[in-house]
N, C-alpha and C. Protein backbone atom coordinates (compact mmCIF):
# COMPACT_ATOMS: atom_id res chain seq x y z
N UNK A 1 88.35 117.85 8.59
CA UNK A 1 89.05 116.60 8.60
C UNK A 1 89.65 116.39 9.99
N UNK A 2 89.21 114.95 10.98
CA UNK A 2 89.96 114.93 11.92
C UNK A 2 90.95 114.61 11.92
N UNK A 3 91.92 114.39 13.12
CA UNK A 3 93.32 113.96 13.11
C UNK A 3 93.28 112.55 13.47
N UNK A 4 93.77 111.77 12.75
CA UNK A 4 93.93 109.97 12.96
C UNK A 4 94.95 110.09 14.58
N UNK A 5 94.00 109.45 15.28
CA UNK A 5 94.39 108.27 16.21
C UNK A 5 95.89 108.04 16.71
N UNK A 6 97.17 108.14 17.29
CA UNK A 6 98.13 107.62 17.23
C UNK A 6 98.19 106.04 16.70
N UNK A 7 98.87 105.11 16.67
CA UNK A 7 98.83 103.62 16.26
C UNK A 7 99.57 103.10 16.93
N UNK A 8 100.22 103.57 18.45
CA UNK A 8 101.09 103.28 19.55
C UNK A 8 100.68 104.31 20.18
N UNK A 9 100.20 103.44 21.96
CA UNK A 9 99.97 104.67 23.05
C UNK A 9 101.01 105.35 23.59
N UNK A 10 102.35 104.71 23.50
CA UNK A 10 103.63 105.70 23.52
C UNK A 10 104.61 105.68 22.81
N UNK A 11 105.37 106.50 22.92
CA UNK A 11 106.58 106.75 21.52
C UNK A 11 107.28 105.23 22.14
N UNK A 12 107.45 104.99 23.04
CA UNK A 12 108.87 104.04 23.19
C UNK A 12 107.97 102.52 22.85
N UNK A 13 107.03 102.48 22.47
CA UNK A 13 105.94 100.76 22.24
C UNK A 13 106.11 101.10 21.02
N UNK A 14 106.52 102.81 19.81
CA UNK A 14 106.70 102.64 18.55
C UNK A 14 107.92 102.29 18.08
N UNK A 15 109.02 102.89 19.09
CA UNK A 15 110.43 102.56 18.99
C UNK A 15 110.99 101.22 19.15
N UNK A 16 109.82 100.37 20.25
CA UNK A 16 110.35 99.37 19.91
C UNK A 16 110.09 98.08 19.14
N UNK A 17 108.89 98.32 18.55
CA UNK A 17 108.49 97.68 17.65
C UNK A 17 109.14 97.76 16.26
N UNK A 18 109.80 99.19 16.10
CA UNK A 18 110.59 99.69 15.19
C UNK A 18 111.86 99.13 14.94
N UNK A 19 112.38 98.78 16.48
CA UNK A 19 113.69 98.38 16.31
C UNK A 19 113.84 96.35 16.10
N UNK A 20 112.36 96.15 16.43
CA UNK A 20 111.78 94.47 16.14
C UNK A 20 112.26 94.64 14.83
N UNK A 21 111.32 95.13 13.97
CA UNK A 21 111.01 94.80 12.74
C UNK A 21 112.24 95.56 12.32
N UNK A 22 113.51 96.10 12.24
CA UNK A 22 114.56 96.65 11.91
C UNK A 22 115.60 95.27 12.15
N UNK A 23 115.70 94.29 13.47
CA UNK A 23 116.44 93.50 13.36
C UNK A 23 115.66 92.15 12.72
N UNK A 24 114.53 91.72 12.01
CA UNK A 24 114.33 90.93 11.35
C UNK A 24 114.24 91.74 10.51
N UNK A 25 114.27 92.33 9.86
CA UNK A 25 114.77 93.07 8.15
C UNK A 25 116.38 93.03 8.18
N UNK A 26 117.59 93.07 9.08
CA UNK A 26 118.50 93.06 8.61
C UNK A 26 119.27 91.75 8.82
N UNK A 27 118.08 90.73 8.96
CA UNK A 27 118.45 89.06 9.08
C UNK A 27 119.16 88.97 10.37
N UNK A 28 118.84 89.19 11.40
CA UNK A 28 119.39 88.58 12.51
C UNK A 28 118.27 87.75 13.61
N UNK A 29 116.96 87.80 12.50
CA UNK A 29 115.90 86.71 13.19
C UNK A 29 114.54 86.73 12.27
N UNK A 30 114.24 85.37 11.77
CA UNK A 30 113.02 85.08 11.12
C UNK A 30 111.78 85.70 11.97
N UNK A 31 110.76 86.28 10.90
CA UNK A 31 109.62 86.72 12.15
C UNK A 31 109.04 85.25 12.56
N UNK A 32 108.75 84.16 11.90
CA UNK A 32 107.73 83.44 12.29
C UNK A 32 108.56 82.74 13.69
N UNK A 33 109.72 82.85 13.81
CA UNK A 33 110.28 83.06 15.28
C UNK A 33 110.12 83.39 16.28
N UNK A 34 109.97 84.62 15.94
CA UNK A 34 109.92 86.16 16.81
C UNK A 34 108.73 85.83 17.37
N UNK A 35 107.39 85.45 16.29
CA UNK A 35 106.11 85.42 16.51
C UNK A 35 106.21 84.55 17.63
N UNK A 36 106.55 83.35 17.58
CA UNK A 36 106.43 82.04 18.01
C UNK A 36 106.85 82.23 19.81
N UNK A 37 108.13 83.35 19.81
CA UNK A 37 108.52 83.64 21.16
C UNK A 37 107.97 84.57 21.88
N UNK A 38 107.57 85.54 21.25
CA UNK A 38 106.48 86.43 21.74
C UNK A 38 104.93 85.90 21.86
N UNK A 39 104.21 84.76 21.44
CA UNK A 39 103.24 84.18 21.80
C UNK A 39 103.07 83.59 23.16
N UNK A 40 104.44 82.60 23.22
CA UNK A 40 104.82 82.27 24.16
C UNK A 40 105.02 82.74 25.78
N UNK A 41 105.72 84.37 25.68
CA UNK A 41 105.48 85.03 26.48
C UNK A 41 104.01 85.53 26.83
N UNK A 42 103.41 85.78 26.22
CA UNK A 42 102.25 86.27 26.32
C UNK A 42 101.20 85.29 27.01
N UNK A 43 101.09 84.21 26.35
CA UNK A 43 100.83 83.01 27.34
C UNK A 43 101.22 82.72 28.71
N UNK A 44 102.69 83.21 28.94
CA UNK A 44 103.01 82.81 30.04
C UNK A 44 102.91 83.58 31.03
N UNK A 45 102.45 85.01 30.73
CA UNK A 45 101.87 86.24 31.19
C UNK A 45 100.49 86.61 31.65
N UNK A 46 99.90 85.21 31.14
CA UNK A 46 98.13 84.98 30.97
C UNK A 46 97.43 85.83 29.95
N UNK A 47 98.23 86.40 29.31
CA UNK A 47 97.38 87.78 28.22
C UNK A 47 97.36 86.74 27.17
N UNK A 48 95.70 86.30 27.71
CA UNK A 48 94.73 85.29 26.33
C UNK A 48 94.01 86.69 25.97
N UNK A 49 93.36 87.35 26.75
CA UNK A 49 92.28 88.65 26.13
C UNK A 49 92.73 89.23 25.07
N UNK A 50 91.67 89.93 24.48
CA UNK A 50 92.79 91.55 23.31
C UNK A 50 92.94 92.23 24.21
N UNK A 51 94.22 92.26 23.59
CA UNK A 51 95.12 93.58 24.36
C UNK A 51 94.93 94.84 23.39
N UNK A 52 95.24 95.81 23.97
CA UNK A 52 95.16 97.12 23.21
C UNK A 52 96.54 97.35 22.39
N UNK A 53 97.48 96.93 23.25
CA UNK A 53 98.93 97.28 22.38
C UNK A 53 99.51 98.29 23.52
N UNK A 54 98.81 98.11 24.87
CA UNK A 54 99.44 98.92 25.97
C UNK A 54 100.91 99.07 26.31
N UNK A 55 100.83 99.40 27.29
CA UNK A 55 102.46 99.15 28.19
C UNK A 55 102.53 97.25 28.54
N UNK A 56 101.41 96.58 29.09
CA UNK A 56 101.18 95.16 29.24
C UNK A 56 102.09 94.45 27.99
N UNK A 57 101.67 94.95 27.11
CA UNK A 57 101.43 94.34 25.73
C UNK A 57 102.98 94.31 25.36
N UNK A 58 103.48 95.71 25.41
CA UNK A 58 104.74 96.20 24.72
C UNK A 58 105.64 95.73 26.08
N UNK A 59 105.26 95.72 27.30
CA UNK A 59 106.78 95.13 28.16
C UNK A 59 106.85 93.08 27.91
N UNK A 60 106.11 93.17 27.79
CA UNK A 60 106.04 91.77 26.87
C UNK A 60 106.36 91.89 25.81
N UNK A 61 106.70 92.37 24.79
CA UNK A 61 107.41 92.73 23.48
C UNK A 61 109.19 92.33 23.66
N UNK A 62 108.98 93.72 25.16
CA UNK A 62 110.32 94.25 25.47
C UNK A 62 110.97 92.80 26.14
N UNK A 63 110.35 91.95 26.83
CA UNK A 63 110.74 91.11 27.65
C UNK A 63 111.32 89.92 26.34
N UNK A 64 110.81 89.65 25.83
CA UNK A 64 110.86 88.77 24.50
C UNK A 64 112.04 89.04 23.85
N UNK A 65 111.97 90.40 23.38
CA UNK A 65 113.12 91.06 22.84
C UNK A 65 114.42 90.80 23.31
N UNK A 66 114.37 91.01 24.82
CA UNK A 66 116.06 90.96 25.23
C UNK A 66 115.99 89.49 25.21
N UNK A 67 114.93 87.67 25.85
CA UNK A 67 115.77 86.91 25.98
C UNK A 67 116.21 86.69 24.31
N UNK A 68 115.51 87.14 23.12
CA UNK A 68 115.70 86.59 22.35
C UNK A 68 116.96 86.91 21.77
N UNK A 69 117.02 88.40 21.92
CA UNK A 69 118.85 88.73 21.40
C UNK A 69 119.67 88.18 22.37
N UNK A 70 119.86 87.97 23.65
CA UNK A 70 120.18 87.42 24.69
C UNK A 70 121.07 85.37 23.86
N UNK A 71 119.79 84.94 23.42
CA UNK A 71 119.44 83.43 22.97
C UNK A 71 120.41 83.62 21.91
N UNK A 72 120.41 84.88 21.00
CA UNK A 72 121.54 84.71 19.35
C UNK A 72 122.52 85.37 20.04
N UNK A 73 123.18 85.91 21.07
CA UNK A 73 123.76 86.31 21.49
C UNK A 73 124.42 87.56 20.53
N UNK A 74 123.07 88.32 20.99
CA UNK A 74 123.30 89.89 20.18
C UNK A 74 123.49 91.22 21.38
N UNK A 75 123.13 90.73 22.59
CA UNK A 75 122.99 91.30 23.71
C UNK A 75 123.13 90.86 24.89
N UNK A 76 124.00 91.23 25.67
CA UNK A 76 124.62 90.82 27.06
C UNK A 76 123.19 91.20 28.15
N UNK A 77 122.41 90.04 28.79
CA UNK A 77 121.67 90.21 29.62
C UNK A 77 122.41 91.28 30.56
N UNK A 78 123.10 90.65 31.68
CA UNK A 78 123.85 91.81 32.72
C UNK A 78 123.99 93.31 31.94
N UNK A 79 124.46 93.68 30.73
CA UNK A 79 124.79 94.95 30.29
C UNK A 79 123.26 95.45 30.08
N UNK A 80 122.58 94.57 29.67
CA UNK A 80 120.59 95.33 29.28
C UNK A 80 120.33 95.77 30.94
N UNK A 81 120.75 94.54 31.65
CA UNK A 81 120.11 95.05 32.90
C UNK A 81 120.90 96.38 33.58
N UNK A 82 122.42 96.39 33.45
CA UNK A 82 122.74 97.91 34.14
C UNK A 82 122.42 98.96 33.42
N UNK A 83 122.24 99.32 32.07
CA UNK A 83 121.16 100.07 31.14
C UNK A 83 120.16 100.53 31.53
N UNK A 84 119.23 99.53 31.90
CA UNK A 84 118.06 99.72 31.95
C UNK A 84 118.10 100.50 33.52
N UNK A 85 118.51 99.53 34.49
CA UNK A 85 119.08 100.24 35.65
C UNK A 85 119.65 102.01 35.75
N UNK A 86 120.38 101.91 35.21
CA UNK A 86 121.02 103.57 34.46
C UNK A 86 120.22 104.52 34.22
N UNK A 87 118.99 104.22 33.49
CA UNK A 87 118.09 104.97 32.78
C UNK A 87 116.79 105.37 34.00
N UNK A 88 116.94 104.32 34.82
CA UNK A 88 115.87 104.14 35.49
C UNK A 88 116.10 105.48 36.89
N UNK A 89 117.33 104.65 37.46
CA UNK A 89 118.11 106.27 38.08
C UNK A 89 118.14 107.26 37.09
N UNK A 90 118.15 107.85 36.34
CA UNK A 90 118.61 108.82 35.95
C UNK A 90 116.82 109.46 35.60
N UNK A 91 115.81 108.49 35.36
CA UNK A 91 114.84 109.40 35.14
C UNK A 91 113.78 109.86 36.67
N UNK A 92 114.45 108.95 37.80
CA UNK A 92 114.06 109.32 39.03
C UNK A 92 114.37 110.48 39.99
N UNK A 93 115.88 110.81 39.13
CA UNK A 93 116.82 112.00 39.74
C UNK A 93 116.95 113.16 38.22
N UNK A 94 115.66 113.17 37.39
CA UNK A 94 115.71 114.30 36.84
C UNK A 94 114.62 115.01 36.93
N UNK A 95 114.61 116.82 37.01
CA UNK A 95 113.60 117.41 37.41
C UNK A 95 112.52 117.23 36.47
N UNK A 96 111.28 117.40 37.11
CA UNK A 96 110.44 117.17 35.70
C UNK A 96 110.31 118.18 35.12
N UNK A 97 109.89 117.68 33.54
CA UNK A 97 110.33 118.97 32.85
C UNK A 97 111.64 118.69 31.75
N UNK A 98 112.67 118.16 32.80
CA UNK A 98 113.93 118.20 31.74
C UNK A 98 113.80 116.93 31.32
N UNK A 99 115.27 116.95 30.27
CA UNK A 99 115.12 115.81 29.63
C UNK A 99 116.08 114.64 30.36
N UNK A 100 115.78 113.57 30.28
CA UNK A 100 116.44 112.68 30.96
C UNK A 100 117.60 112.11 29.92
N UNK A 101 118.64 111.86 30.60
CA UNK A 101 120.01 111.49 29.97
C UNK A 101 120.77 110.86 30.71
N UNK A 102 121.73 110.00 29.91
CA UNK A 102 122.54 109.15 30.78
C UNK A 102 123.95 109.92 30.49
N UNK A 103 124.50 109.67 31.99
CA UNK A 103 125.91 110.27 32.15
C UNK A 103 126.96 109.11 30.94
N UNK A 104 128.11 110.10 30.63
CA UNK A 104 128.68 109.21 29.78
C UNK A 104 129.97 107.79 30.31
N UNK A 105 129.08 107.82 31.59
CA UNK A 105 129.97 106.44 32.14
C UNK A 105 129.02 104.91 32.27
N UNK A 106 128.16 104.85 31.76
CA UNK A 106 127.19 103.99 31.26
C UNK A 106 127.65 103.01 30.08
């Protein structure tokens, strides 16, 4: 018996699809919404082709994601961006190998 396929090329395109479908299950956005704004991006990205469900695919997910919590005001753009910023230093200044972490002044 072989081993099935992953169904996301990385853990964080499963996490965040996870955390999609976690905030339209706990009603803080209709999918046919979600759909409608993430089409949109994708269009405006030129990704008419099939996509695989890459990094392309999923930072377009991700991009969607923040204006849309951003739009219900579930998430402070400036705070996503020093976050993301945060994370970004912190995985440039860790050895490889270890695990990357944010200091607790973030």
């Amino acid at each position: 018996m072989s081993i099935p396929e992953p169904v996301f090329e990385a853990p964080w395109h499963a996490q965040l699809f996870a955390l999609t479908v976690h905030l339209n299950e706990a009603g803080h956005f209709a999918w046919p919404d979600w759909a409608e704004r993430f089409s949109a991006t994708l269009k405006q990205h030129g990704m008419a082709r099939d996509l695989n469900g890459g990094d392309d695919y999923f930072t377009a997910w991700l991009e969607t994601l923040e204006a849309f919590l951003a739009e219900v005001e579930m998430a402070d753009p400036d705070a996503v961006e020093q976050t993301r910023a945060a994370w970004e230093r912190a995985y440039l200044s860790t050895e490889h190998g270890k695990p990357v972490t944010l200091d607790a002044t973030v």
